[in-house]
Protein backbone atom coordinates (compact mmCIF):
# COMPACT_ATOMS: atom_id res chain seq x y z
CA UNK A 1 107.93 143.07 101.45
CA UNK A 2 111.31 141.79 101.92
CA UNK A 3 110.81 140.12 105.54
CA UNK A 4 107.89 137.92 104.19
CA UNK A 5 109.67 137.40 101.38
CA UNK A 6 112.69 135.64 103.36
CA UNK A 7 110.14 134.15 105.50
CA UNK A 8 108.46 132.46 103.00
CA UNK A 9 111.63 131.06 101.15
CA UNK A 10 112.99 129.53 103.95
CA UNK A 11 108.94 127.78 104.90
CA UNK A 12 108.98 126.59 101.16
CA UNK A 13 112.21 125.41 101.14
CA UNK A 14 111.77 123.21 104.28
CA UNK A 15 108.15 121.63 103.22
CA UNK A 16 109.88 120.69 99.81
CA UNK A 17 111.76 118.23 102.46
CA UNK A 18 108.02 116.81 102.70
CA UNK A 19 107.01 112.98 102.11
CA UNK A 20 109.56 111.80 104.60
CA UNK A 21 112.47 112.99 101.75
CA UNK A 22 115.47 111.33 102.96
CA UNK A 23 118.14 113.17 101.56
CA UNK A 24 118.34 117.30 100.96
CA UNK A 25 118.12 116.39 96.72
CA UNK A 26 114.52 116.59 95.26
CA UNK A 27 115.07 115.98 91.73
CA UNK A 28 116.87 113.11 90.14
CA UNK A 29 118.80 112.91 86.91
CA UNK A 30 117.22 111.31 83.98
CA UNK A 31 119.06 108.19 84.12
CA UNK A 32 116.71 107.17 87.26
CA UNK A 33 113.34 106.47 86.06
CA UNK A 34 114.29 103.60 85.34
CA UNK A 35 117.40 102.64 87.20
CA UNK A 36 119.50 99.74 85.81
CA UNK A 37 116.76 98.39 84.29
CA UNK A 38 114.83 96.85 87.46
CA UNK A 39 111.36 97.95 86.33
CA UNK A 40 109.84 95.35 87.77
CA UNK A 41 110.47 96.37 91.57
CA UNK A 42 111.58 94.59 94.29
CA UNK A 43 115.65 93.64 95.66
CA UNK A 44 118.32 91.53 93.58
CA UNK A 45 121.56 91.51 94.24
CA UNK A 46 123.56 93.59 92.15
CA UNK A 47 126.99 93.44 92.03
CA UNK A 48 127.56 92.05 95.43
CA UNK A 49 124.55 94.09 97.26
CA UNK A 50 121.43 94.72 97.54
CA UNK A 51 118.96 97.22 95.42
CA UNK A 52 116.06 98.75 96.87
CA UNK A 53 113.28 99.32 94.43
CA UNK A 54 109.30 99.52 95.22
CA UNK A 55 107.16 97.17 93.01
CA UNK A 56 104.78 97.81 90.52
CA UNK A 57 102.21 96.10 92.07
CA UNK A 58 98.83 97.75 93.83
CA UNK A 59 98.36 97.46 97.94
CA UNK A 60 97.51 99.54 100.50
CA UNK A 61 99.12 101.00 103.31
CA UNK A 62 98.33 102.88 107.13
CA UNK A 63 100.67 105.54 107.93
CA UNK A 64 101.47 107.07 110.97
CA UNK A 65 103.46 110.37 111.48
CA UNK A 66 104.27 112.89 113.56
CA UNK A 67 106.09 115.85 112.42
CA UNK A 68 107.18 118.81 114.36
CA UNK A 69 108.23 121.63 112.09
CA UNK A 70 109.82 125.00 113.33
CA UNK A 71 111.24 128.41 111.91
CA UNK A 72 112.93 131.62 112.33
CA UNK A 73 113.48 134.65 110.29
CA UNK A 74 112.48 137.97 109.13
CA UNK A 75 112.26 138.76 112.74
CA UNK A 76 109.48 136.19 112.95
CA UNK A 77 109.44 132.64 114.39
CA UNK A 78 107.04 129.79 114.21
CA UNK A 79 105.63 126.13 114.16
CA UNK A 80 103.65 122.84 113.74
CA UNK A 81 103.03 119.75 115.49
CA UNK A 82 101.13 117.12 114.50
CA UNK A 83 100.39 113.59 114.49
CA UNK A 84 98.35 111.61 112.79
CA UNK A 85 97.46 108.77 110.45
CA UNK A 86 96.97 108.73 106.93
CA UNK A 87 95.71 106.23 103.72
CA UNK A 88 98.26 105.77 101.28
CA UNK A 89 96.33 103.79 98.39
CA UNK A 90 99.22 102.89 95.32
CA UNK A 91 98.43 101.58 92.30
CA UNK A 92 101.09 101.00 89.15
CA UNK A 93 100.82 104.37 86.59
CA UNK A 94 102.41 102.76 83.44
CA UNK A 95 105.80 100.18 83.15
CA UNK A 96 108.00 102.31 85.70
CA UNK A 97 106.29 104.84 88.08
CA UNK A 98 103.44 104.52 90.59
CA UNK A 99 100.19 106.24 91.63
CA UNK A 100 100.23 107.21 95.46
CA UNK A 101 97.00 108.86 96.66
CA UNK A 102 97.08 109.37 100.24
CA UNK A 103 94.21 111.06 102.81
CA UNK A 104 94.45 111.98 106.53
CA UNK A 105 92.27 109.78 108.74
CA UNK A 106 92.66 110.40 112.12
CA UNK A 107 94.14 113.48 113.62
CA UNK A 108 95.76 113.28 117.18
CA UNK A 109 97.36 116.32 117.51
CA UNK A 110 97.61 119.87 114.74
CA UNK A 111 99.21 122.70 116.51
CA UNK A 112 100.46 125.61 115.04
CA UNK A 113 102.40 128.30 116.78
CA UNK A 114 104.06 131.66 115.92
CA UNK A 115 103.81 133.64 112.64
CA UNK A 116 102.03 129.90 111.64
CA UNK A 117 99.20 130.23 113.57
CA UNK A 118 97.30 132.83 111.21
CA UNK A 119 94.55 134.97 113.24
CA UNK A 120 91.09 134.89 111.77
CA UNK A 121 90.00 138.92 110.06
CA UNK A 122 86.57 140.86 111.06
CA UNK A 123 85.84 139.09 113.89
CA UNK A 124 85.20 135.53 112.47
CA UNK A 125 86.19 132.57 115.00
CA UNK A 126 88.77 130.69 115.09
CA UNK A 127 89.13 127.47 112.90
CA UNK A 128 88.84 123.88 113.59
CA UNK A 129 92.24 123.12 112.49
CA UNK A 130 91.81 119.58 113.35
CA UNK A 131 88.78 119.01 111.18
CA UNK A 132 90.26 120.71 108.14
CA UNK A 133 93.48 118.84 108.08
CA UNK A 134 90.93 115.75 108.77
CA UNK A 135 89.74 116.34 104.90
CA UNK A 136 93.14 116.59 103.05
CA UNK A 137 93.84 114.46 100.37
CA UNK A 138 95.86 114.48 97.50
CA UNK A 139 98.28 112.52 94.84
CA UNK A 140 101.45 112.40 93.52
CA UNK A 141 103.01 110.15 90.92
CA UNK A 142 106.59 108.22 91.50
CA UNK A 143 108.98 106.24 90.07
CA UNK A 144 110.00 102.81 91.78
CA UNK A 145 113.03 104.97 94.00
CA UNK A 146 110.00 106.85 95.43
CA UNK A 147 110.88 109.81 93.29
CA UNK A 148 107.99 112.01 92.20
CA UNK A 149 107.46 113.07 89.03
CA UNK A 150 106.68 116.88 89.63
CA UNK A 151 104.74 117.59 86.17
CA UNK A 152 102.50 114.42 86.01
CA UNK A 153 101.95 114.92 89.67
CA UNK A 154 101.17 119.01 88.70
CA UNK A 155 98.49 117.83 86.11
CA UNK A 156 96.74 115.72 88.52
CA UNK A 157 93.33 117.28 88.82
CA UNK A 158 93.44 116.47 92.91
CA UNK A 159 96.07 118.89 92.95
CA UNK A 160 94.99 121.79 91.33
CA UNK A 161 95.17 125.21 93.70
CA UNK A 162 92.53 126.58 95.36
CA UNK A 163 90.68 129.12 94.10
CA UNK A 164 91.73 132.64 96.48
CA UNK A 165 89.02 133.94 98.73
CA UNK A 166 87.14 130.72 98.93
CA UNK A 167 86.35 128.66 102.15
CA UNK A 168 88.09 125.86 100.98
CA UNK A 169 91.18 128.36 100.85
CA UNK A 170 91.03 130.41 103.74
CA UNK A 171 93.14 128.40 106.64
CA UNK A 172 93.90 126.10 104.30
CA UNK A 173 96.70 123.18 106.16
CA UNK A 174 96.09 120.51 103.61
CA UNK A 175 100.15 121.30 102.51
CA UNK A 176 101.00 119.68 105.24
CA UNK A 177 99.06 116.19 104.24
CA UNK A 178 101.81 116.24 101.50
CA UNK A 179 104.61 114.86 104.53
CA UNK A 180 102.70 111.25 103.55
CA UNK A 181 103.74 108.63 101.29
CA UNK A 182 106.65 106.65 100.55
CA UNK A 183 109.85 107.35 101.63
CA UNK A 184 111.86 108.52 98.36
CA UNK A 185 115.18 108.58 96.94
CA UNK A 186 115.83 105.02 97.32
CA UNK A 187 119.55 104.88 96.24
CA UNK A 188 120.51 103.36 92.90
CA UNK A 189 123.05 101.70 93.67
CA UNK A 190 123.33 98.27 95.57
CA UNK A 191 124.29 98.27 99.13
CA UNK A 192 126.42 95.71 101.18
CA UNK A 193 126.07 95.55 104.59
CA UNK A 194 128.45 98.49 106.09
CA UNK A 195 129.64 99.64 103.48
CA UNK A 196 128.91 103.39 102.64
CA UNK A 197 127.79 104.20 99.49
CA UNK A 198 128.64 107.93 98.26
CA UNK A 199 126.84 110.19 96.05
CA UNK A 200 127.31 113.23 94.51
CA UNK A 201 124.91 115.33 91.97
CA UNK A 202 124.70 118.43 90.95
CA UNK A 203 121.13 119.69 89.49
CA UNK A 204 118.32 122.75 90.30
CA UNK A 205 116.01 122.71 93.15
CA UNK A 206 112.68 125.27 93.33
CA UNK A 207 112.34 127.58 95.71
CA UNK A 208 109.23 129.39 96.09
CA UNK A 209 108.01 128.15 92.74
CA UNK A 210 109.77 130.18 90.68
CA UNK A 211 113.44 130.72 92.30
CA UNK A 212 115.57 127.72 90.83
CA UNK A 213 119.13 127.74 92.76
CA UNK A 214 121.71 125.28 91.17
CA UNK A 215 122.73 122.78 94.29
CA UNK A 216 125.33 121.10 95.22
CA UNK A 217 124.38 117.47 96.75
CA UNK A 218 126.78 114.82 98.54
CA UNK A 219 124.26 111.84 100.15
CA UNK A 220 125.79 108.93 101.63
CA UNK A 221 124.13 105.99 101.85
CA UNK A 222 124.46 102.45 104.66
CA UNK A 223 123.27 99.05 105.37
CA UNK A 224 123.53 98.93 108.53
CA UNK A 225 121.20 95.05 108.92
CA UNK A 226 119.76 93.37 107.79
CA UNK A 227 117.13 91.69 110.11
CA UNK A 228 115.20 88.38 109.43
CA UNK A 229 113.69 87.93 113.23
CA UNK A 230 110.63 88.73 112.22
CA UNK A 231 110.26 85.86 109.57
CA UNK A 232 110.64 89.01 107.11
CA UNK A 233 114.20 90.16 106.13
CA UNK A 234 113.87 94.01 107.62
CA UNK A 235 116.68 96.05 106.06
CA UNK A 236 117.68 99.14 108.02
CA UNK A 237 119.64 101.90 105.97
CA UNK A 238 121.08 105.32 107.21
CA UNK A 239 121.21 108.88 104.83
CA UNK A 240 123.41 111.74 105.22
CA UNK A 241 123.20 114.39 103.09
CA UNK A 242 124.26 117.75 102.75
CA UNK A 243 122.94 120.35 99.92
CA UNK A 244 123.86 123.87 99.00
CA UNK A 245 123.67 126.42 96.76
CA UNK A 246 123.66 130.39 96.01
CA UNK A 247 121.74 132.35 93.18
CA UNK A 248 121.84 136.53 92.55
CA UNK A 249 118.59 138.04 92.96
CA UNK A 250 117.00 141.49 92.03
CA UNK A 251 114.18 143.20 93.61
CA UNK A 252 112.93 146.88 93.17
CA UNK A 253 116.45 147.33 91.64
CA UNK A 254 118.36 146.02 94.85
CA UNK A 255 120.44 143.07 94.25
CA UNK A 256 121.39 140.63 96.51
CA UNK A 257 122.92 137.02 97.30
CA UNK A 258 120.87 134.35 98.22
CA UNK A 259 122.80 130.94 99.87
CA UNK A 260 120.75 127.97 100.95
CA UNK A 261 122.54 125.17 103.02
CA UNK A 262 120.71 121.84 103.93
CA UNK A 263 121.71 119.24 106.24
CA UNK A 264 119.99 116.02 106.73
CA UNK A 265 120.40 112.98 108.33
CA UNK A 266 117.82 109.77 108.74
CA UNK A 267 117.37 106.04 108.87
CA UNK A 268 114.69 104.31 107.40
CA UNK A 269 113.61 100.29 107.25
CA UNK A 270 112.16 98.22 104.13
CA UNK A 271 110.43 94.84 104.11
CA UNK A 272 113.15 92.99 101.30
CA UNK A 273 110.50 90.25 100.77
CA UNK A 274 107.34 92.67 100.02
CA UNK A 275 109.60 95.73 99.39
CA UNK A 276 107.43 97.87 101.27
CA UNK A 277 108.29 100.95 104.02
CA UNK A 278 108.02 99.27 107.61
CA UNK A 279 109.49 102.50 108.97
CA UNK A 280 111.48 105.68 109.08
CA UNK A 281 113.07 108.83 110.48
CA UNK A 282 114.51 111.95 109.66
CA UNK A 283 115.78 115.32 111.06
CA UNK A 284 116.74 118.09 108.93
CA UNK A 285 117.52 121.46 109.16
CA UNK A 286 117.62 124.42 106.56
CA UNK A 287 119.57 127.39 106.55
CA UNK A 288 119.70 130.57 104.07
CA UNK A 289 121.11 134.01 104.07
CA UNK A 290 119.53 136.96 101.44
CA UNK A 291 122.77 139.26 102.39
CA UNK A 292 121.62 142.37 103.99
CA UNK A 293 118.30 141.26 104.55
CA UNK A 294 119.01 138.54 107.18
CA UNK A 295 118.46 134.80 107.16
CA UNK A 296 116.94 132.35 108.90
CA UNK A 297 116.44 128.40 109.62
CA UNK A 298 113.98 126.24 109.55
CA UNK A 299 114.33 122.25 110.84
CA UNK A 300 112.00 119.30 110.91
CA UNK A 301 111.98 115.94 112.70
CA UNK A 302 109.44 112.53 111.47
CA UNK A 303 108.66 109.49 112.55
CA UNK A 304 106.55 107.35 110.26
CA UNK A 305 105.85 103.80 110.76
CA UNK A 306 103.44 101.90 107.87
CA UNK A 307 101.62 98.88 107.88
CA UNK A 308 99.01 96.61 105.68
CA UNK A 309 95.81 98.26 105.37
CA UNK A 310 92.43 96.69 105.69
């Protein structure tokens, strides 16, 4: 039980990186909802710079990603690639957050490789990966930094589980659909051109669904340009981040340490006049140990650019 077990901790705790995150943090203090006010979306100056905020306003975007996703541990290593295109159709949900329901498209490539690629029982043939991830859809709920609200998003019926056993269950790779949508964590504070901007927060991050860990987060924010060639001023703004945090287990009566450590770095670009994605990239990498039983890594790289949908 215990090499799944570290297996699937490390998985979990690399998809929660999903939707493009661009810093290791998933969970925002309360004073963010509705940062400094600027409900209304969009970039003012602020204090001599520049804040980023998505606006409350309804359009439509095309997204297109490609992800490559690996792992190792337990004594078991394995994969994803994909790219593809999805539908990300926002709408305002109240004074401060938004409504992001996205869907897959098209599908150019879905690989999976390793302890991923799950074998089909009794003889039944293989899936059409392709075609199922070609039906995900889904929703989520944000605020205007991009943040999602977990519970509202929770208690949205297009996200309720699966029902075990069923066809819709068995091979299920809608999960990875979730790598879609905005980019989040849009920093609070204003940004002047190359200057860094440095923050650190302490708060709990899931594991697994039911493992909280207390982490440790330092994520430094910079303008590098801002870029008005285009007739539209482009700004382009680097993240590095670095998380970590330990929790005591038990199991069966065994005890042991867990330690997760998460490194990211990525640059992403936002349209000032519409504030709206025009593109982005990250890498990051995850790392935990469970003491005697091992540890492992997982990392992921994405590339999403977004445009006006018809």
């Amino acid at each position: 039980m215990l090499r799944p077990f570290s297996t699937a901790l490390a998985l979990v705790g690399a998809l929660g990186l999903g939707s493009l995150s661009l810093s290791a943090c998933t969970k925002k203090t309360a004073d963010t909802a509705n940062p400094d006010g600027a409900g209304a979306g969009g970039s003012t100056p602020s204090g001599g710079g520049v804040v980023l905020r998505y606006k409350a306003a309804p359009t439509r975007l095309k997204e297109n990603l490609n992800v490559s996703f690996n792992i190792t541990g337990g004594g078991q290593a394995g994969g994803m690639k994909s790219d593809f295109t999805g539908l990300l159709d926002i709408k305002p949900q109240g004074a401060d957050k938004l409504r992001v329901d996205y869907s897959v498209t098209d599908v150019r490539a879905f690989e999976l490789t390793g302890s991923m690629n799950e074998k089909p029982k009794d003889g039944k043939p293989v899936p059409d990966l392709k075609a199922k991830f070609l039906t995900t859809k889904g929703a989520r709920i944000v605020d205007l930094l991009g943040d999602t609200d977990k519970a509202a998003t929770k208690a949205l019926p297009e996200n309720a589980p699966k029902k075990e056993g069923t066809p819709e269950d068995e091979f299920d790779v809608s999960g990875f659909g979730s790598f879609l949508g905005l980019p989040p964590e849009l920093p609070k504070e204003g940004l002047v051109e190359g200057k860094p901007v440095k923050v650190s927060k302490e708060d709990k991050e899931s594991f697994l669904g039911t493992i909280e860990v207390d982490m440790e987060t330092e994520t430094t924010y910079t303008l590098l340009k801002i870029d008005n060639s285009s007739g539209k001023r482009i700004a382009d703004i680097k993240v590095e981040s670095e998380s970590s945090g330990a929790k005591e287990l038990s199991q069966g009566g065994q005890t042991m340490m867990l330690s997760i450590d998460i490194a990211s770095e990525s640059t992403f670009a936002v349209n000032l006049d519409d504030m709206l994605p025009v593109r982005a990239h990250i890498e990051s990498t995850t790392s935990f140990s469970a003491g005697a039983q091992g540890g492992g890594e997982s990392r992921i790289v994405m590339d999403a650019t977004y445009e006006p949908a018809t």
